[in-house]
N, C-alpha and C. Protein backbone atom coordinates (compact mmCIF):
# COMPACT_ATOMS: atom_id res chain seq x y z
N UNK A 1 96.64 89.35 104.90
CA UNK A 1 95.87 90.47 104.40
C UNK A 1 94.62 89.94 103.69
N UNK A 2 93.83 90.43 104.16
CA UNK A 2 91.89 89.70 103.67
C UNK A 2 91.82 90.79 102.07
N UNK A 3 91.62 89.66 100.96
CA UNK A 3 91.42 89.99 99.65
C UNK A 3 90.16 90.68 99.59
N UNK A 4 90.31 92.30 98.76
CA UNK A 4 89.15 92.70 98.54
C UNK A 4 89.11 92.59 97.18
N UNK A 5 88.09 92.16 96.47
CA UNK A 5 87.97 92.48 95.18
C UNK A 5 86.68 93.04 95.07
N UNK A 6 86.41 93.78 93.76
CA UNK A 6 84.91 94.43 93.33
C UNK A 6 84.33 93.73 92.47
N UNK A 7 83.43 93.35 92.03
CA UNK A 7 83.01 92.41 90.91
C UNK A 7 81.33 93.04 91.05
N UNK A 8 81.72 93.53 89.47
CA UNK A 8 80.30 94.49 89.02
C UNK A 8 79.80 93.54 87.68
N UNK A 9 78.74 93.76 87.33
CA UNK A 9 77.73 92.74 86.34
C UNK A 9 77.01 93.55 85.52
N UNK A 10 77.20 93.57 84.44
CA UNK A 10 75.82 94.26 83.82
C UNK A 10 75.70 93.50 82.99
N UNK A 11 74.33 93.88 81.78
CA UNK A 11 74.04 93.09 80.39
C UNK A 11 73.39 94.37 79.59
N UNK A 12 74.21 94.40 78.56
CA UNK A 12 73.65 95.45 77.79
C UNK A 12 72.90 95.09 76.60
N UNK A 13 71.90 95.59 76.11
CA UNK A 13 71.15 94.99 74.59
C UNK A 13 71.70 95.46 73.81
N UNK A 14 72.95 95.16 73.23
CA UNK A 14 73.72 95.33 72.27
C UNK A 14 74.71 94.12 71.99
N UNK A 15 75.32 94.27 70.51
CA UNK A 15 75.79 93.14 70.51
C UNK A 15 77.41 93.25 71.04
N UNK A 16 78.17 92.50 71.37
CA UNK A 16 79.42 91.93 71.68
C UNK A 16 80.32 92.81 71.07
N UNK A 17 80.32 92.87 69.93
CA UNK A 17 81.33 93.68 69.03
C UNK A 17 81.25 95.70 69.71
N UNK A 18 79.87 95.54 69.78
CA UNK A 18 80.17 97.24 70.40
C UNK A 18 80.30 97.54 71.86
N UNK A 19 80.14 96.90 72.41
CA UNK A 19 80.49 96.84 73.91
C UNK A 19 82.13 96.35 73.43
N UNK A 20 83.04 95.62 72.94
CA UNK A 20 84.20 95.56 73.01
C UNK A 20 84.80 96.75 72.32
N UNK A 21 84.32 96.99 71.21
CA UNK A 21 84.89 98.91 70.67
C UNK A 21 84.87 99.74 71.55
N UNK A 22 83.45 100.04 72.56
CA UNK A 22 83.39 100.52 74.07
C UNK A 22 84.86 100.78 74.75
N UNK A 23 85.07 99.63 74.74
CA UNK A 23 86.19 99.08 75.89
C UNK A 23 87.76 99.26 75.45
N UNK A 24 87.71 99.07 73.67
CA UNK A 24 89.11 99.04 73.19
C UNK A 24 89.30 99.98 72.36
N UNK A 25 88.61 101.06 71.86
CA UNK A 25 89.01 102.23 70.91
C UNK A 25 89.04 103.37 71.52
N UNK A 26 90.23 104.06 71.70
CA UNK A 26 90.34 105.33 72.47
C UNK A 26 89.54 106.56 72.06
N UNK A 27 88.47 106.63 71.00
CA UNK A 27 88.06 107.58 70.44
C UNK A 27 86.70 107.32 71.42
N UNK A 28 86.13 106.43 71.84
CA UNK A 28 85.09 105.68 72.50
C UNK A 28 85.28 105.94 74.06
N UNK A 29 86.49 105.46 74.32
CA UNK A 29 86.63 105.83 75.66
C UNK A 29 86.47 106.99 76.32
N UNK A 30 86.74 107.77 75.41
CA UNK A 30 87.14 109.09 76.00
C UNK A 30 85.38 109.97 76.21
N UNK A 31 84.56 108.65 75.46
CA UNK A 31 83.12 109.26 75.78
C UNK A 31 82.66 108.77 77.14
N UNK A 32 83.36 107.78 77.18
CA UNK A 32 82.47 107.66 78.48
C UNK A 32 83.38 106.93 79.83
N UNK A 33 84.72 106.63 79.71
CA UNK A 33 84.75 106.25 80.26
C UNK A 33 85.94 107.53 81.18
N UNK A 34 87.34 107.36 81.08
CA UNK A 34 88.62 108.27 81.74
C UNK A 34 88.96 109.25 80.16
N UNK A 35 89.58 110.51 79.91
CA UNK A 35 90.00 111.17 79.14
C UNK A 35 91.61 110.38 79.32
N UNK A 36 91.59 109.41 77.91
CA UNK A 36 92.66 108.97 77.90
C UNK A 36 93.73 109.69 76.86
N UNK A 37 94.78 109.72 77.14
CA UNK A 37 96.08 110.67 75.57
C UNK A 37 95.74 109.52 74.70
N UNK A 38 96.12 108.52 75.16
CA UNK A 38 96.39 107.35 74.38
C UNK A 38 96.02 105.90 74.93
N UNK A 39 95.49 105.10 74.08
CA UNK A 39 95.47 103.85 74.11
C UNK A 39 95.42 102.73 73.20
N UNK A 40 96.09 101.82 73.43
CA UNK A 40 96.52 100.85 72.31
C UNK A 40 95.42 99.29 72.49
N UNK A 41 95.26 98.50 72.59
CA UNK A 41 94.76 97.33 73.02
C UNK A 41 95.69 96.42 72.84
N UNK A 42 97.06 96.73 72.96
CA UNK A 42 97.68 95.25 73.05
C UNK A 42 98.77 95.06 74.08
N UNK A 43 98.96 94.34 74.68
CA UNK A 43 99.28 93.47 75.78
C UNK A 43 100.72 94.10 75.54
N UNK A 44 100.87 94.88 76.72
CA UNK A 44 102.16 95.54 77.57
C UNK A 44 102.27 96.83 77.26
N UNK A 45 100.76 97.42 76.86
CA UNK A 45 101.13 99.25 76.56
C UNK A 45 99.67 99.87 77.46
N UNK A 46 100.97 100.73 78.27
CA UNK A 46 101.00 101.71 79.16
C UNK A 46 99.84 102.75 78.74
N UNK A 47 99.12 102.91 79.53
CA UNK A 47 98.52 104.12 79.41
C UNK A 47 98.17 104.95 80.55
N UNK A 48 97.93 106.06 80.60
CA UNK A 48 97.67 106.83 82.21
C UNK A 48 96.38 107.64 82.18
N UNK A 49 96.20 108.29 83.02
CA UNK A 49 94.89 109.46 83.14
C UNK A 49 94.86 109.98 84.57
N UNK A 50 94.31 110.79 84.41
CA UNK A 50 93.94 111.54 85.61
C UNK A 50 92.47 111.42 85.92
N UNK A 51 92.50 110.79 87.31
CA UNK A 51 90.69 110.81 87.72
C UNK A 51 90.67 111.47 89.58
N UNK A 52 89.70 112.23 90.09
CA UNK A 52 89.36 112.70 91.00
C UNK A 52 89.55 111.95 92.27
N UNK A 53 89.62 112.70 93.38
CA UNK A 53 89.38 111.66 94.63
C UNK A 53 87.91 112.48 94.81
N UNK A 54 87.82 111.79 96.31
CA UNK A 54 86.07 112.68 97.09
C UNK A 54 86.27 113.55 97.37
N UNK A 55 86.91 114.24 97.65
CA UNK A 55 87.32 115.81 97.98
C UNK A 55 88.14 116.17 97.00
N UNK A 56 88.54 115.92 95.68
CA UNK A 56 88.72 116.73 94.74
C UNK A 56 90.68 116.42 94.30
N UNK A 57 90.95 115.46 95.38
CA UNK A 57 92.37 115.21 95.26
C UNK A 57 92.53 114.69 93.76
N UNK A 58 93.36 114.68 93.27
CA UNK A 58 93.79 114.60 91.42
C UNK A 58 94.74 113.06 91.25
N UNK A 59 94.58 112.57 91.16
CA UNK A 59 95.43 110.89 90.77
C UNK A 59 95.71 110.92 89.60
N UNK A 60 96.95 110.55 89.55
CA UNK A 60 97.49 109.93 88.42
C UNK A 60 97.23 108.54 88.37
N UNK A 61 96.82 107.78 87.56
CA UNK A 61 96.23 106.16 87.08
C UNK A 61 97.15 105.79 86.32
N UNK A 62 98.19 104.93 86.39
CA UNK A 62 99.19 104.13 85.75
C UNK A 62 98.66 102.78 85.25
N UNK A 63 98.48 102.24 84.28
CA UNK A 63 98.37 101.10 83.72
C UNK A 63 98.77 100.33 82.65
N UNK A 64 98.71 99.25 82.26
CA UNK A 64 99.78 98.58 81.55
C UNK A 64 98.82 97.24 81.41
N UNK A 65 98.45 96.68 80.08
CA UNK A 65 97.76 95.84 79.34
C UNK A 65 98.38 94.94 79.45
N UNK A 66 98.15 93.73 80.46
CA UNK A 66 98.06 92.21 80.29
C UNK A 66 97.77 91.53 79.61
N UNK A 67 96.58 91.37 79.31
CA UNK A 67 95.96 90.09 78.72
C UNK A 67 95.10 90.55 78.09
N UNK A 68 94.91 90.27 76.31
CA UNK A 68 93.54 90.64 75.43
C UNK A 68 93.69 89.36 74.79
N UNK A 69 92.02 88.84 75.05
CA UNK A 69 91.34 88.27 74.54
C UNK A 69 89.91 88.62 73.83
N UNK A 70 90.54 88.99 71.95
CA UNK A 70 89.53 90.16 70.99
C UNK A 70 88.17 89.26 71.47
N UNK A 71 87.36 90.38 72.15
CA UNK A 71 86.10 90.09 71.97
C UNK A 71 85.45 89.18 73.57
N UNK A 72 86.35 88.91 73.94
CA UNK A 72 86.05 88.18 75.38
C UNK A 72 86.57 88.54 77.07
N UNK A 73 87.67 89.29 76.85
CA UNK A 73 88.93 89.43 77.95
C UNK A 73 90.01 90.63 77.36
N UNK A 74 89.58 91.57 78.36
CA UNK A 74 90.04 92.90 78.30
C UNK A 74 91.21 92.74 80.28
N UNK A 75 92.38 92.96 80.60
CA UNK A 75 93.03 93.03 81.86
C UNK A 75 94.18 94.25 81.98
N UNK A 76 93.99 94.78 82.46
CA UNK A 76 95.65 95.61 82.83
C UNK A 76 95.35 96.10 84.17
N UNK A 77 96.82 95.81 84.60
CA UNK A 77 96.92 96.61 85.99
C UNK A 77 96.92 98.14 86.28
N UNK A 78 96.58 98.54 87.21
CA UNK A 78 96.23 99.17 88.10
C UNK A 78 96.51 100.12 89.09
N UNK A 79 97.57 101.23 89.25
CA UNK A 79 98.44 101.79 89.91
C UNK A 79 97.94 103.46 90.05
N UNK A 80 98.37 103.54 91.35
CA UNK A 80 98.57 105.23 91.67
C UNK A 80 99.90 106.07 91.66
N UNK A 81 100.05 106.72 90.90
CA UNK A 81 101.55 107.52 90.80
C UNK A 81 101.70 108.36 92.28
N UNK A 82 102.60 108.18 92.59
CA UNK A 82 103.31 108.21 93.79
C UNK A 82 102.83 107.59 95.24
N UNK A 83 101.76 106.43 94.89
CA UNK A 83 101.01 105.63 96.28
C UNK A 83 101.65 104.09 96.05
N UNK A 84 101.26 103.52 97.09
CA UNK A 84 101.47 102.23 97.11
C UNK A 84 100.49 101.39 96.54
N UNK A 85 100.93 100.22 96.04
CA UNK A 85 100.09 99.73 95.96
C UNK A 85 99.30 98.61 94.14
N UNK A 86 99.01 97.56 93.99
CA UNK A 86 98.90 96.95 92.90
C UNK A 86 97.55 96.25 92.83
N UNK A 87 97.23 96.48 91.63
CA UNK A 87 95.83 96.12 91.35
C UNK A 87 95.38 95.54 89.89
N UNK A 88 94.28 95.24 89.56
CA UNK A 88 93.80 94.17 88.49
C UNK A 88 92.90 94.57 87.99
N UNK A 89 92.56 95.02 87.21
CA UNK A 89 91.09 95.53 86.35
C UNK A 89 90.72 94.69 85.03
N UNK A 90 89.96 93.53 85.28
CA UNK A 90 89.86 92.70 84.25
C UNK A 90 87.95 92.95 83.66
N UNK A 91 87.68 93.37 82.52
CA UNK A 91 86.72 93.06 81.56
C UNK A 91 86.42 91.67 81.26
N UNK A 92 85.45 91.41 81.33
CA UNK A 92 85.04 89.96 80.46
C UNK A 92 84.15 90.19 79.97
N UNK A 93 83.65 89.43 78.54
CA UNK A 93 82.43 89.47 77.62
C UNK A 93 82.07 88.44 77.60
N UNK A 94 80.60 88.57 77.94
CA UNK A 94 79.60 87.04 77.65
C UNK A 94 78.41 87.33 76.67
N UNK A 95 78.63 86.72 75.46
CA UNK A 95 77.75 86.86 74.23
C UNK A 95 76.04 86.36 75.08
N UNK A 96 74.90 86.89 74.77
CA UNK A 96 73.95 86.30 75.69
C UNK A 96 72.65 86.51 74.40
N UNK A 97 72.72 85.57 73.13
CA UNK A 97 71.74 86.34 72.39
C UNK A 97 72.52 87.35 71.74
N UNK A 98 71.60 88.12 71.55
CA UNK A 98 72.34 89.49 70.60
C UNK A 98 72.24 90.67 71.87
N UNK A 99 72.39 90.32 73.42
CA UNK A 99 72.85 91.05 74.14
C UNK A 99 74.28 90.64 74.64
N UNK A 100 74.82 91.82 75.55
CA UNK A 100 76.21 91.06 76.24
C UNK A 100 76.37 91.60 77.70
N UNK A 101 76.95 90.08 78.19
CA UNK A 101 77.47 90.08 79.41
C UNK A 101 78.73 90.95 79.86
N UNK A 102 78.33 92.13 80.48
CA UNK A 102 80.01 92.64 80.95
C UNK A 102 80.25 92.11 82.52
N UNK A 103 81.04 91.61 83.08
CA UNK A 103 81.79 91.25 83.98
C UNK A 103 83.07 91.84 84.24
N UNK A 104 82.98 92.72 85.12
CA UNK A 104 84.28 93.57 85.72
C UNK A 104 84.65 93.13 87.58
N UNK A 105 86.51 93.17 87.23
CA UNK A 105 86.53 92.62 88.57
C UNK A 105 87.82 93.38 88.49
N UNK A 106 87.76 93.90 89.81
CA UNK A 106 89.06 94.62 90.28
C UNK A 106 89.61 94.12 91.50
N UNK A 107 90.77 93.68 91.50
CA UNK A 107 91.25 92.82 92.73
C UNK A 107 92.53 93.26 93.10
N UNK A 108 92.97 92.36 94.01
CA UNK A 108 94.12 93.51 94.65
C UNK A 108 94.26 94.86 95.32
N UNK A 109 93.01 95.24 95.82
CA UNK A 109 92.42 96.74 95.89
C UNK A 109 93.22 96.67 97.68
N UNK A 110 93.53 95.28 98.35
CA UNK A 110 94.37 95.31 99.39
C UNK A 110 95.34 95.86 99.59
N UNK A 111 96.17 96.17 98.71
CA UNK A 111 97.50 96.37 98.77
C UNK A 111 97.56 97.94 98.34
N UNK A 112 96.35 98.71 98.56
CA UNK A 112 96.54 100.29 98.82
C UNK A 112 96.47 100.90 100.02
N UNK A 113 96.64 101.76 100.35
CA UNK A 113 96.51 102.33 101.96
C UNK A 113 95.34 102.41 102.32
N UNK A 114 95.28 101.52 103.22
CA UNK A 114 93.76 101.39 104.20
C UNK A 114 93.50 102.76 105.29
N UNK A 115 94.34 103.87 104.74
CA UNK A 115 93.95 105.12 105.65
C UNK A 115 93.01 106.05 104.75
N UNK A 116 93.20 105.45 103.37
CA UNK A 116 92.87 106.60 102.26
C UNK A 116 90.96 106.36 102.02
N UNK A 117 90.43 106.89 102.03
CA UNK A 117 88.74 106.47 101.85
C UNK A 117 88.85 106.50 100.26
N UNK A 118 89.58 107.05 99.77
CA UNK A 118 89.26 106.63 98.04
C UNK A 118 89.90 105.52 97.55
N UNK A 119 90.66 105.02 98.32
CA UNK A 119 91.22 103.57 97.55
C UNK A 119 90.47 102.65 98.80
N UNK A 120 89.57 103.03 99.22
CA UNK A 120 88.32 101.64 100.31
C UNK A 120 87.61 100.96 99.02
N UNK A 121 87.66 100.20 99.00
CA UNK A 121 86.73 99.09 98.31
C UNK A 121 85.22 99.75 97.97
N UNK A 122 84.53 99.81 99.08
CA UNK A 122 83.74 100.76 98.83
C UNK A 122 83.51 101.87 97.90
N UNK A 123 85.11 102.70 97.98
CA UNK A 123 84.45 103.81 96.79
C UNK A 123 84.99 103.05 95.44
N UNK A 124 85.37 101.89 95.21
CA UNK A 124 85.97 101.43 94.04
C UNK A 124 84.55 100.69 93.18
N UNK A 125 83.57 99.89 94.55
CA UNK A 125 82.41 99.63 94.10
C UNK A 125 81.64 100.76 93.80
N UNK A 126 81.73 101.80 94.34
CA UNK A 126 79.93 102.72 93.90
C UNK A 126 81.20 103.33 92.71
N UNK A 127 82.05 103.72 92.53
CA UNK A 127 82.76 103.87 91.32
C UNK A 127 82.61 103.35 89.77
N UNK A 128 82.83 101.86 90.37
CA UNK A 128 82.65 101.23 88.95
C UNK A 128 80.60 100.73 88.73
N UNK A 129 80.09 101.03 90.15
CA UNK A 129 78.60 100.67 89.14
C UNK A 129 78.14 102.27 88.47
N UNK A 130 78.88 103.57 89.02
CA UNK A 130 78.55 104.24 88.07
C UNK A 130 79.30 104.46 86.84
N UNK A 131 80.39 103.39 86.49
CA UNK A 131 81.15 103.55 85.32
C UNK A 131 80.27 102.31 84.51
N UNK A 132 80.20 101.35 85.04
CA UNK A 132 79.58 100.03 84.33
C UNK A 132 78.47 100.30 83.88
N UNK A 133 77.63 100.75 85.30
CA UNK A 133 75.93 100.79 85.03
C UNK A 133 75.13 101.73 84.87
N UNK A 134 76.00 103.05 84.79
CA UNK A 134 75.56 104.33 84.41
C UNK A 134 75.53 104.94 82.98
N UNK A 135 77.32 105.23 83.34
CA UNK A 135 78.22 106.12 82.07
C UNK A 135 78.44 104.69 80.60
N UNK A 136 78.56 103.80 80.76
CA UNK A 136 79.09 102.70 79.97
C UNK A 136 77.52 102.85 79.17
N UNK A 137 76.62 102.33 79.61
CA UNK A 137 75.25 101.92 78.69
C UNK A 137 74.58 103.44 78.25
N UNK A 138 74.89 104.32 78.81
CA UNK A 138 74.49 105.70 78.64
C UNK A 138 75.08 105.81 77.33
N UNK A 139 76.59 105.46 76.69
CA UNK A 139 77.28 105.78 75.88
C UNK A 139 76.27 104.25 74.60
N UNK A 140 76.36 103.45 74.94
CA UNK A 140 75.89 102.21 74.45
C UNK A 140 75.14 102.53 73.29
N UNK A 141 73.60 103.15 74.23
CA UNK A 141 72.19 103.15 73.56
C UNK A 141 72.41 104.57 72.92
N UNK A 142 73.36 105.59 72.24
CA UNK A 142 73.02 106.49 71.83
C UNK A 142 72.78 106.16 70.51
């Protein structure tokens, strides 16, 4: 099976510390990124949401916190409630100056059904550059 992963890039003119609040305080998230119930930042707690397909189909998003590294390395996997399938959504922070490097990579995007056009790689890329490079710095610079 040929590995797809997404790997999106931005740099925001802000410093490190608020791009990681961005990423790890559920009061934050819920501005810009999924309407989450809940979220914790520490390694093995579950959180879910509901996000859209292209025609309006409703997903449940299952995930579960791997790996935090405060300030550098944000990871949890990746799941559809009642689909097949396992995936990787890792954050990274690169201090650059008093701007920061975000680095997002979603991998494993193979192991969903290659019949479905919303789990194609494709819509996972124009997905996350309008979550990274849209909605994310939109929330940033207010």
């Amino acid at each position: 099976m040929e590995e797809k992963n997404v790997v999106v890039e931005h740099t925001y003119e802000v410093p490190v510390q608020k791009v990681w609040d961005a990423l790890t305080n559920k009061d934050q998230l819920k501005q810009w990124y999924f309407d989450l119930d809940e979220f914790k930042p520490e390694v093995g707690f579950r959180f879910t949401f509901k996000g859209q397909g292209h025609k309006g189909e409703q997903y449940i998003h299952v995930c579960t916190i791997l790996e935090i590294v405060p300030f550098k390395k944000l990871q949890y996997s990746w799941e559809y409630e009642g689909y097949l399938g396992y995936s990787l959504v890792t954050f990274e922070l690169f201090e650059k100056g008093s701007a920061t490097k975000l680095r997002l990579t979603h991998s494993g995007l193979e192991s969903f059904a290659n019949n479905n056009p919303d789990f194609a790689q494709n819509s996972f890329m124009e997905g996350w550059n309008i979550i990274i490079g849209k909605m994310l710095p939109g929330f940033l610079i207010k």
